[in-house]
Protein backbone atom coordinates (compact mmCIF):
# COMPACT_ATOMS: atom_id res chain seq x y z
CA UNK A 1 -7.87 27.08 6.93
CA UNK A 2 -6.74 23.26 7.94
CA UNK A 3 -9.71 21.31 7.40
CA UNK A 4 -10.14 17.25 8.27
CA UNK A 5 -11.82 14.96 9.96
CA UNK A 6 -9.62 15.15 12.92
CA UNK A 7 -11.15 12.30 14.61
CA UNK A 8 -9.29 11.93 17.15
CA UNK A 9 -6.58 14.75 16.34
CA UNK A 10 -2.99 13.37 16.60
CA UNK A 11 0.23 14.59 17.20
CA UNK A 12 0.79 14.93 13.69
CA UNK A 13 -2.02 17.00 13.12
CA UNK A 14 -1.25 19.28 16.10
CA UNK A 15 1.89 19.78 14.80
CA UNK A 16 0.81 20.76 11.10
CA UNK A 17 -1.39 23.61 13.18
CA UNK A 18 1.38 24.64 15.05
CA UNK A 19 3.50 25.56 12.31
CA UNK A 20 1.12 26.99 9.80
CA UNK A 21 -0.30 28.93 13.11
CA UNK A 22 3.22 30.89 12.26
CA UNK A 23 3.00 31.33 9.29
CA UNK A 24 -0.61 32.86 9.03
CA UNK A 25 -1.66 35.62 10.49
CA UNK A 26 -4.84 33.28 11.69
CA UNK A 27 -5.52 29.82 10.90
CA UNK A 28 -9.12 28.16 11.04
CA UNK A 29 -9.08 24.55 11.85
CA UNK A 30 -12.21 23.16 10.31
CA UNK A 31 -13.84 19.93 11.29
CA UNK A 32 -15.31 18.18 8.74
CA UNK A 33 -17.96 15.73 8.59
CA UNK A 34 -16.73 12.58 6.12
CA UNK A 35 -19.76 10.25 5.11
CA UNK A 36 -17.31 7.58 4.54
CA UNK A 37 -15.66 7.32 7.78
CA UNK A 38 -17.49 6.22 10.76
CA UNK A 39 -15.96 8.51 13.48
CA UNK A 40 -15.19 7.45 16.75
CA UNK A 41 -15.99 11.04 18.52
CA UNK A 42 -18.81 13.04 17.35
CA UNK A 43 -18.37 16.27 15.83
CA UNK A 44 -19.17 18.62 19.21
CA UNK A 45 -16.27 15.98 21.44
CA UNK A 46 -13.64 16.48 18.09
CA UNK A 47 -14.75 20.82 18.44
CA UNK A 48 -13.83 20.17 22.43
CA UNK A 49 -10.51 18.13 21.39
CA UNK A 50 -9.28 20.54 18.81
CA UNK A 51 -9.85 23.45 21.13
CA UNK A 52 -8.57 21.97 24.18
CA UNK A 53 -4.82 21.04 22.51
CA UNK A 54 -4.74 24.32 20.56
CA UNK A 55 -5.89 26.63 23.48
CA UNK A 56 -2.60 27.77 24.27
CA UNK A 57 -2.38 29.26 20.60
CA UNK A 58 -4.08 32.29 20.04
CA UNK A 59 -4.48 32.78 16.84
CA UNK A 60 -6.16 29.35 15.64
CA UNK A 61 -9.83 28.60 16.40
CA UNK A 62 -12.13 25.80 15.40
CA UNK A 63 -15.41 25.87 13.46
CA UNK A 64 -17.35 22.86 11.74
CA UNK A 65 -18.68 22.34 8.70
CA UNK A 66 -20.61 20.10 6.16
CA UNK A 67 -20.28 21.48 2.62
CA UNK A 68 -17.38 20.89 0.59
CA UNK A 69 -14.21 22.38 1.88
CA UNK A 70 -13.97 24.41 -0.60
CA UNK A 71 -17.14 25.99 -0.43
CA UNK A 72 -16.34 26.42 3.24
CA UNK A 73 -13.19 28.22 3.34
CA UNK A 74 -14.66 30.68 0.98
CA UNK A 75 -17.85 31.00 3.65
CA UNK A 76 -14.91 32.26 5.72
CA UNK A 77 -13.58 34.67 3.21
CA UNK A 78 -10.36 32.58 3.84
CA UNK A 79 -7.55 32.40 1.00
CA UNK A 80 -5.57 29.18 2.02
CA UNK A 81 -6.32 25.35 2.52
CA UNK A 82 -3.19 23.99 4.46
CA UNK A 83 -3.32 20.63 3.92
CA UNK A 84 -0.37 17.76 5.82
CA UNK A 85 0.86 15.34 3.88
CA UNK A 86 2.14 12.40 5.48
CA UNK A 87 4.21 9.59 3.12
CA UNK A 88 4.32 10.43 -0.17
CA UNK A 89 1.12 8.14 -0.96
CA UNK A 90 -0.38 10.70 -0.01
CA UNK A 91 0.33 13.67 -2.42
CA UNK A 92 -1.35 11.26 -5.32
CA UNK A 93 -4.73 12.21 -3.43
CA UNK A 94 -4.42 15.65 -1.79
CA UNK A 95 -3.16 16.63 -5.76
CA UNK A 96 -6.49 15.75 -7.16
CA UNK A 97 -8.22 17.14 -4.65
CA UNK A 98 -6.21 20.17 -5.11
CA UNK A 99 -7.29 19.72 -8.77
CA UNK A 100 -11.26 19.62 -7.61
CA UNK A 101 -10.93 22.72 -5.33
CA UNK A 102 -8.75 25.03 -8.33
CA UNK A 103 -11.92 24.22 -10.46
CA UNK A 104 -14.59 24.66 -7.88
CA UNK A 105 -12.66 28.15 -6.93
CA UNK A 106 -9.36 29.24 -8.57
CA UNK A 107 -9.00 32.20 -6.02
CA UNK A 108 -8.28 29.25 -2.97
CA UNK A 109 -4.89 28.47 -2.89
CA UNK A 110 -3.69 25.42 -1.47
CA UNK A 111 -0.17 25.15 1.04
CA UNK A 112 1.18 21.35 1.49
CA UNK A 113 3.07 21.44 4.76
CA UNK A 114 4.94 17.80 5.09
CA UNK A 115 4.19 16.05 7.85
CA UNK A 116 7.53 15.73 10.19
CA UNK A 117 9.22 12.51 10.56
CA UNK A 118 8.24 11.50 13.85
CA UNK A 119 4.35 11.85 12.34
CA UNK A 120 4.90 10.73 8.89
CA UNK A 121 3.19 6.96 9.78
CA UNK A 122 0.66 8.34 12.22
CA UNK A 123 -3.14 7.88 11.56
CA UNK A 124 -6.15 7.82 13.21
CA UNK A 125 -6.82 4.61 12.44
CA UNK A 126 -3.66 2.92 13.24
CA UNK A 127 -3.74 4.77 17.08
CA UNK A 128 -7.28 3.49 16.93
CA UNK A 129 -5.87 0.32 16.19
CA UNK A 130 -3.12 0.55 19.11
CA UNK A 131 -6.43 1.94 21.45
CA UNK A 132 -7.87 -1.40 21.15
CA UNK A 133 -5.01 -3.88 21.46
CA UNK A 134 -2.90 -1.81 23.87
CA UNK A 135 -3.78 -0.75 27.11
CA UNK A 136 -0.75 1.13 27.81
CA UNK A 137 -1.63 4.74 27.83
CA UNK A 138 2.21 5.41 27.11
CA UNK A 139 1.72 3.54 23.74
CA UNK A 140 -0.78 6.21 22.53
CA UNK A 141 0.83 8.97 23.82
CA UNK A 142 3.32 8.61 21.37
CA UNK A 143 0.51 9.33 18.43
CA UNK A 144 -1.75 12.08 20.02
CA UNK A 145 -1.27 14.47 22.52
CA UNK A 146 -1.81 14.03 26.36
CA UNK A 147 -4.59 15.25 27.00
CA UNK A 148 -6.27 12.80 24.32
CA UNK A 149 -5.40 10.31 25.36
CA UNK A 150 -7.84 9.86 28.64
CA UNK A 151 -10.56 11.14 25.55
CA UNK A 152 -10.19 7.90 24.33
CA UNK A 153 -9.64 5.40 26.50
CA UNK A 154 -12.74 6.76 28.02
CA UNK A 155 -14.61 5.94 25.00
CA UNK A 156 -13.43 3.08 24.41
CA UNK A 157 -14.76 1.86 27.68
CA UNK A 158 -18.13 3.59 26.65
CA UNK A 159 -17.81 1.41 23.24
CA UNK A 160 -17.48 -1.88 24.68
């Protein structure tokens, strides 16, 4: 089970499915709903997204959910939160959720994969960022893949 907002999904998160899609026998990408972020593609476009960059992998599909991860991957009967980890600011956070989820349900183990170096910086708020200042599709294609980035663009336009 990956789970995150994935709004949009970037290169760096395609990447983190790739690999643990080897690893695991099947992997669950799981779309979250965050009440703190205000997403930029509704949860049914961020389903289509996920699915569309990950079709050519057979063994990962995509589900949503809004209960606590946790709770979640054991709806599944799943065993595993991967979780990415980008710079190293990050593992201060991801370890206290990992905390959280060991109390919540010792049998869920959690896997850190780190995030590759070409990804390590990449967020969806700074391509966000790059979205609005940049019209060079080339720009974001460096941060998510292809095929995402007509997905926003065309919201963008939809925004304004």
């Amino acid at each position: 089970m990956y789970t995150g907002s994935f709004d949009p999904i970037t290169s760096g998160h395609l990447h983190i499915i790739e690999r643990a899609s080897k690893i695991f026998e099947s992997l669950t990408v799981g779309i979250g709903i965050n009440a703190d972020k205000r997403p930029m593609f509704d949860i049914n476009e961020r389903v289509d997204l996920v699915s569309m960059v990950t079709r050519d992998l057979p063994n990962v599909s995509v589900k949503t959910f809004d209960t606590l991860a946790v709770d979640f991957v054991r709806s599944l009967g799943a065993g595993v939160m991967v979780r990415g980890i980008r710079p190293l600011t990050d593992i201060a956070g991801e370890f206290t959720m990992l905390m959280a989820n060991r109390q919540l349900d010792p049998a869920i183990e959690t896997v850190f994969l780190m995030a590759d170096e070409r990804f390590a910086h990449v967020s969806s708020s700074l391509l966000k960022q790059i979205a609005m200042i940049s019209d060079d599709d080339e720009h974001l294609a460096k941060f998510v893949p292809q095929e995402i980035v007509t997905a926003i663009r065309e919201k963008m336009r939809t925004a304004s």
